[in-house]
Protein backbone atom coordinates (compact mmCIF):
# COMPACT_ATOMS: atom_id res chain seq x y z
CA UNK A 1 0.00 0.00 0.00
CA UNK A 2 1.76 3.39 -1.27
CA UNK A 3 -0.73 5.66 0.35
CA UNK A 4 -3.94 5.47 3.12
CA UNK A 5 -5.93 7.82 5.44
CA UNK A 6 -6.85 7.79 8.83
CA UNK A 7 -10.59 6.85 9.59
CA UNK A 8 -11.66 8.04 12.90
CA UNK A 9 -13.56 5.08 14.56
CA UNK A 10 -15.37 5.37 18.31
CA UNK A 11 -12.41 6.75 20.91
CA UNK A 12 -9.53 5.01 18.16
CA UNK A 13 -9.34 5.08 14.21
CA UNK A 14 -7.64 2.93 11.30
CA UNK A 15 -5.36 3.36 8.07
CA UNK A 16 -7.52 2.81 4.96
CA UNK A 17 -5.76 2.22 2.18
CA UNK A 18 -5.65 4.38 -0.62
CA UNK A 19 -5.48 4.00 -4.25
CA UNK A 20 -3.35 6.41 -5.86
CA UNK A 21 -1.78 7.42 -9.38
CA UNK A 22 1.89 7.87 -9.63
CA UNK A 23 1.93 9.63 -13.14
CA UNK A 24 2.46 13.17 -11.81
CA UNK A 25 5.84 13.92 -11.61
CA UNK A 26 7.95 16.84 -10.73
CA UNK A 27 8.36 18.50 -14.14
CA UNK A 28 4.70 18.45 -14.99
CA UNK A 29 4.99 21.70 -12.14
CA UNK A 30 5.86 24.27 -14.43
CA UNK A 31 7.04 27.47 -13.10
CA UNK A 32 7.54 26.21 -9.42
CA UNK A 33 10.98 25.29 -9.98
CA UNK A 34 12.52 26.87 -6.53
CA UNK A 35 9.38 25.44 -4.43
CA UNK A 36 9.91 22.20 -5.49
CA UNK A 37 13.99 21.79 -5.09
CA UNK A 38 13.57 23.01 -1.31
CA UNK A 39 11.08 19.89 -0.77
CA UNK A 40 12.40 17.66 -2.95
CA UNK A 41 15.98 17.96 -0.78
CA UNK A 42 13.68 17.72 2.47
CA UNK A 43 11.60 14.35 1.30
CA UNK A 44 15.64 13.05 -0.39
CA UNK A 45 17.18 13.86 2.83
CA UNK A 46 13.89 11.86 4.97
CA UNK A 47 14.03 9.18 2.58
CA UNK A 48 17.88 8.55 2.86
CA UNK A 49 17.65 8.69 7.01
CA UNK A 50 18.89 11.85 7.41
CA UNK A 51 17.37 14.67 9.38
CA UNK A 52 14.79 16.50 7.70
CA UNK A 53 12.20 18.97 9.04
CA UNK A 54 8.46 19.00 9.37
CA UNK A 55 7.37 21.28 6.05
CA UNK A 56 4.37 23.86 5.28
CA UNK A 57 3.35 24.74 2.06
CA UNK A 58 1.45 28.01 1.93
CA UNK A 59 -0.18 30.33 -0.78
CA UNK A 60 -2.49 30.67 -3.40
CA UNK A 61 -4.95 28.25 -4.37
CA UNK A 62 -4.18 25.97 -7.55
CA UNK A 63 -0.34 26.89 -7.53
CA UNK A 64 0.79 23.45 -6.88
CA UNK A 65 1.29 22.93 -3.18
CA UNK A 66 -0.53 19.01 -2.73
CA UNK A 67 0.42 18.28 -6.57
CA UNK A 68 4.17 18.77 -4.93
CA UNK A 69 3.82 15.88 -2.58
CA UNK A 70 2.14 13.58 -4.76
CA UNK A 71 4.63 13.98 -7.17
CA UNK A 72 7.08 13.26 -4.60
CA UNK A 73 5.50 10.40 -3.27
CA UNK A 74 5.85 9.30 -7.05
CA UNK A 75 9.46 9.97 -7.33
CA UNK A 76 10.42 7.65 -3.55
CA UNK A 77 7.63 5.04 -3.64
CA UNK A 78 9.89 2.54 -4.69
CA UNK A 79 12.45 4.08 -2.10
CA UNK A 80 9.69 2.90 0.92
CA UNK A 81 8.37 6.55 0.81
CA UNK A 82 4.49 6.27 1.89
CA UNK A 83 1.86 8.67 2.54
CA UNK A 84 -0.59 9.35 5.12
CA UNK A 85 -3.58 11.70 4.41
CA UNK A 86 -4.86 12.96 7.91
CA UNK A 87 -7.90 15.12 8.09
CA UNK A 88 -7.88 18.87 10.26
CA UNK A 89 -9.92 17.58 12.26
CA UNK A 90 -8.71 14.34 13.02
CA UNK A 91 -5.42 16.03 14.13
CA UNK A 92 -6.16 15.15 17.52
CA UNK A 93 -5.78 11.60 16.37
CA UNK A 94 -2.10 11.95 15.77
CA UNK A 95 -0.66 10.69 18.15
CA UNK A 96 -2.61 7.38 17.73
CA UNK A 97 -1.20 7.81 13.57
CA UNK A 98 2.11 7.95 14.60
CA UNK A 99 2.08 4.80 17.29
CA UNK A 100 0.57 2.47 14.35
CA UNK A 101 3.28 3.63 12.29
CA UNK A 102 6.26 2.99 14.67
CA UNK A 103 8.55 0.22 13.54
CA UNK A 104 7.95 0.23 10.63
CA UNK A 105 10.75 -0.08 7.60
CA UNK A 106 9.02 2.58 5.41
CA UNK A 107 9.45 6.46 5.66
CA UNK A 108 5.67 8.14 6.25
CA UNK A 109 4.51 11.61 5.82
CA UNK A 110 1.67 12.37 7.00
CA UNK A 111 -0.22 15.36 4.94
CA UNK A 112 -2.61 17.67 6.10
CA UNK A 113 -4.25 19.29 3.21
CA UNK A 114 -5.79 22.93 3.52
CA UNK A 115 -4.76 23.39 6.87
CA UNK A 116 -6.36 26.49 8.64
CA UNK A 117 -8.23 27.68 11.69
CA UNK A 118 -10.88 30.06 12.35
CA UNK A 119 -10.58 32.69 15.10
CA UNK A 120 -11.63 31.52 18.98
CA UNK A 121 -10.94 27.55 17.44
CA UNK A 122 -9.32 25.80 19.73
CA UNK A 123 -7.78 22.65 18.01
CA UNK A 124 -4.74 24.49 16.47
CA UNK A 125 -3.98 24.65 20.16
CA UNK A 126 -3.89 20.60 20.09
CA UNK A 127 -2.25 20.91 16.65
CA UNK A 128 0.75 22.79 18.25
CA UNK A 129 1.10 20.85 20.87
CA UNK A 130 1.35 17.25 18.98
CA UNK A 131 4.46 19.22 16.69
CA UNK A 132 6.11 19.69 20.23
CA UNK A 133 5.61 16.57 21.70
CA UNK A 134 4.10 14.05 20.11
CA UNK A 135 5.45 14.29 16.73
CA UNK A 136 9.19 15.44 17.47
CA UNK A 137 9.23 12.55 19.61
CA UNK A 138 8.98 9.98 17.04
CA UNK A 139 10.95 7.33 15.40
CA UNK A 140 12.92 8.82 12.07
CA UNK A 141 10.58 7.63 10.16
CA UNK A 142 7.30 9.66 10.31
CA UNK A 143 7.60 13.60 9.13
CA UNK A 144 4.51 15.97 9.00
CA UNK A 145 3.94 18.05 5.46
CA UNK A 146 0.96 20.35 5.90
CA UNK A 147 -0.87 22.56 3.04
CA UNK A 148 -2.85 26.14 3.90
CA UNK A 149 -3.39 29.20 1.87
CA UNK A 150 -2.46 31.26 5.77
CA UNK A 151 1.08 31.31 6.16
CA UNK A 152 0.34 31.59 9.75
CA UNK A 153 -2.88 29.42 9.64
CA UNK A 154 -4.83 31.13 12.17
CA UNK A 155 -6.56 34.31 11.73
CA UNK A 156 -6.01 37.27 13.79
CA UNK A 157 -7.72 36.68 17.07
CA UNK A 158 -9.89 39.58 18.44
CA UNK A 159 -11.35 37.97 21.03
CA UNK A 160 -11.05 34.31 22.84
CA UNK A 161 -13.45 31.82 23.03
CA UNK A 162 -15.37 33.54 26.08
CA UNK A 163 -15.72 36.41 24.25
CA UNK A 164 -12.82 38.07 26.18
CA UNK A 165 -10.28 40.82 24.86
CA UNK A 166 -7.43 39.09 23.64
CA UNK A 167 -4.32 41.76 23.27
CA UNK A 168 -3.07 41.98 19.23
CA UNK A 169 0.32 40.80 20.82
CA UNK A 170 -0.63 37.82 22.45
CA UNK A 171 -2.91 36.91 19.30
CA UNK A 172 0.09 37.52 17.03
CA UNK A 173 2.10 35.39 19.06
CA UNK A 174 -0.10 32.57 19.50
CA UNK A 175 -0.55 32.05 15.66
CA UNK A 176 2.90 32.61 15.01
CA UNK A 177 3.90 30.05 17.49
CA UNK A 178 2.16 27.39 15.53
CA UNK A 179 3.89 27.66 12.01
CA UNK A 180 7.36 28.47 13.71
CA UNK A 181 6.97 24.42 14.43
CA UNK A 182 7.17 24.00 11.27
CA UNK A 183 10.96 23.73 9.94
CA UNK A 184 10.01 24.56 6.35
CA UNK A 185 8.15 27.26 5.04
CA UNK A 186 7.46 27.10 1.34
CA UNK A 187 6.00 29.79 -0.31
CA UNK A 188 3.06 29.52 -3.35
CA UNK A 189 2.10 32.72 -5.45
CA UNK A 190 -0.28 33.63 -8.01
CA UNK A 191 0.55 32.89 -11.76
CA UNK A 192 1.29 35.73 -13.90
CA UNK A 193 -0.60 35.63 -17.60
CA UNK A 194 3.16 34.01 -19.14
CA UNK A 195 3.24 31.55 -16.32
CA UNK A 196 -0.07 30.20 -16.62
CA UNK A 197 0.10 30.03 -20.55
CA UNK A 198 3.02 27.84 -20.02
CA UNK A 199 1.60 25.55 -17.26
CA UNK A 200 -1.46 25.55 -20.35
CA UNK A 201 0.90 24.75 -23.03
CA UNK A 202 2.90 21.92 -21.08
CA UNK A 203 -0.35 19.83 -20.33
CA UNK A 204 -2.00 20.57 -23.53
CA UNK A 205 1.40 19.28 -25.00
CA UNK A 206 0.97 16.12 -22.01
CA UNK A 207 -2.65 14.99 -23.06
CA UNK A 208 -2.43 15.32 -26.73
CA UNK A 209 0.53 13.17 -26.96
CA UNK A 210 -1.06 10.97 -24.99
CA UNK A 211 -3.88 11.30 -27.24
CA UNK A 212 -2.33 10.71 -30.50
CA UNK A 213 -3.20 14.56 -30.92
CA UNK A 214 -1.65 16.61 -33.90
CA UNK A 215 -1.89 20.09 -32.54
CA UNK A 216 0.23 23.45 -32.85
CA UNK A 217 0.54 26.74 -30.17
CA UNK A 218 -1.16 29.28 -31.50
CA UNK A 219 -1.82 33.07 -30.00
CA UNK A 220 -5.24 32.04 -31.17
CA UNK A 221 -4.84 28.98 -28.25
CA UNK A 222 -3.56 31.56 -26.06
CA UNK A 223 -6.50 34.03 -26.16
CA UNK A 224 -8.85 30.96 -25.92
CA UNK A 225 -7.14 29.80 -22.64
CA UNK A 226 -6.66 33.57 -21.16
CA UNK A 227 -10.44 33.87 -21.48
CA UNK A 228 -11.17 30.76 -19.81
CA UNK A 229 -9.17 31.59 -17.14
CA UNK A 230 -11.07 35.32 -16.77
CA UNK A 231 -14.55 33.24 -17.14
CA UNK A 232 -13.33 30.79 -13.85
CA UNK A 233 -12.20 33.83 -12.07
CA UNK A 234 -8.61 31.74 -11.71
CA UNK A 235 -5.57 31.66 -13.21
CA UNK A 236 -3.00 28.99 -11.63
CA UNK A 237 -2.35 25.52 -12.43
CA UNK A 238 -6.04 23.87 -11.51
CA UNK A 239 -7.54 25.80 -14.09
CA UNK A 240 -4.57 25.59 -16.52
CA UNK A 241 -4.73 21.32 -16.10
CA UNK A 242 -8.84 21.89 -16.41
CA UNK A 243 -8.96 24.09 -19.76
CA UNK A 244 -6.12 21.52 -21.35
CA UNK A 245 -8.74 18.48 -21.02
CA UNK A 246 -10.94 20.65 -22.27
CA UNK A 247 -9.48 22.02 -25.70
CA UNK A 248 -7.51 18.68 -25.89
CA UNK A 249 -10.83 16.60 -25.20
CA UNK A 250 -12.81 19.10 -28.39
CA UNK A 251 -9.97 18.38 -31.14
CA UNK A 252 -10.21 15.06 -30.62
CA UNK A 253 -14.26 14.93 -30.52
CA UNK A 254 -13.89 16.80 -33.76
CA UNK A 255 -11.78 14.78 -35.31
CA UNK A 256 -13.82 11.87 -34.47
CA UNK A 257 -16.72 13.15 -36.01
């Protein structure tokens, strides 16, 4: 089993395994060349039993951040890399996670996707409390990656959960506390026009090969995809991927026809 996810069950919980695809691979993330070196060297360094630190990946929606660590889980499978999936609010649970995976030969991160809290929440409280003990305390062999479009993952507290005055300072400090467990911060912006026309052209190029497709760049092809990208309100690599299967999926219902 490459991959599972935690099912809460009652006071306890179980790995369900997960079926996966390993066909994404770190240079179908155009554009995100510096992002993915710095985890890349984290997950080689994890892999090969060296030290390696717990890793957020923050920013813009789209831009990559979860494609990163499947493609990585891709690139180490066969190296005894496995993945975890554990929901936000099953963090509680990991402690339990991280007990069923002790002993074990292979080398588990455990991902958190679209990791945030609310203000006057009180399980990022639990959350930082795991990354001190729990999880720090664990065999070699178990690492946390974590995505979030915060960089600090919890709003700015105005007030606690009494309904109390909380000072800015204390808020500030409280949030920050919680990423600062994290050892690696990677950052995720928005795509300019050129960088989502080439995320566009590289899967377009991807599928239709795939495909059998005869097709050629175009400005034409570039006006078609900048407008679907103004018509979804998005530009980043989600909508880039989405408008590829589209064109790709018309030129080859029209040249079935």
């Amino acid at each position: 089993v490459i991959a599972a996810r935690w099912q809460r069950e009652g006071r306890s919980g179980y790995l369900q395994p997960l079926r996966v695809s390993l066909d994404l691979r770190l240079s179908d993330l155009v554009g995100v060349d510096t992002q993915c070196a710095q985890l890349a060297r984290n997950t080689r360094q994890f892999v090969a039993g060296m030290p390696a630190n717990h890793a957020l990946l923050w920013g813009a929606r789209g831009t990559g951040k979860s494609s990163l660590v499947r493609a990585l889980l891709a690139e180490h499978a066969d190296a005894g890399l496995r993945l975890i999936e554990i929901e936000r609010d099953h963090l509680a649970d990991l402690p339990k996670v991280v007990e069923a995976l002790s002993g074990q030969a292979q080398r588990f991160v455990l991902f958190c996707d679209d990791l945030s809290f609310e203000a006057g929440e009180g399980d990022y409280r639990v959350l930082k409390s795991v990354l001190d003990g729990s999880l720090e305390r664990t065999p070699d062999n178990v690492l946390l990656y974590a995505t979030s479009n915060r960089r600090h993952l919890v709003r700015q507290l105005a007030t606690d959960q009494r309904g109390a005055h909380v000072h800015p300072n204390e808020a500030v400090e409280d949030k920050i506390a919680l990423s600062d467990r994290f050892g690696l911060w990677i950052s995720f912006y928005p795509f300019t026009q050129d960088h989502f026309l080439a995320v566009v052209r590289h899967w377009i190029e991807v599928l239709a090969n795939q495909a059998g497709l005869q097709w050629q760049w175009s400005h034409e092809l570039e006006i078609i995809a900048v407008r679907w990208a103004g018509g979804r309100g998005n530009r980043n690599g989600r909508c880039a991927y989405l408008f590829a299967r589209s064109w790709v999926g018309q030129q080859l219902l029209e040249a079935a026809q």
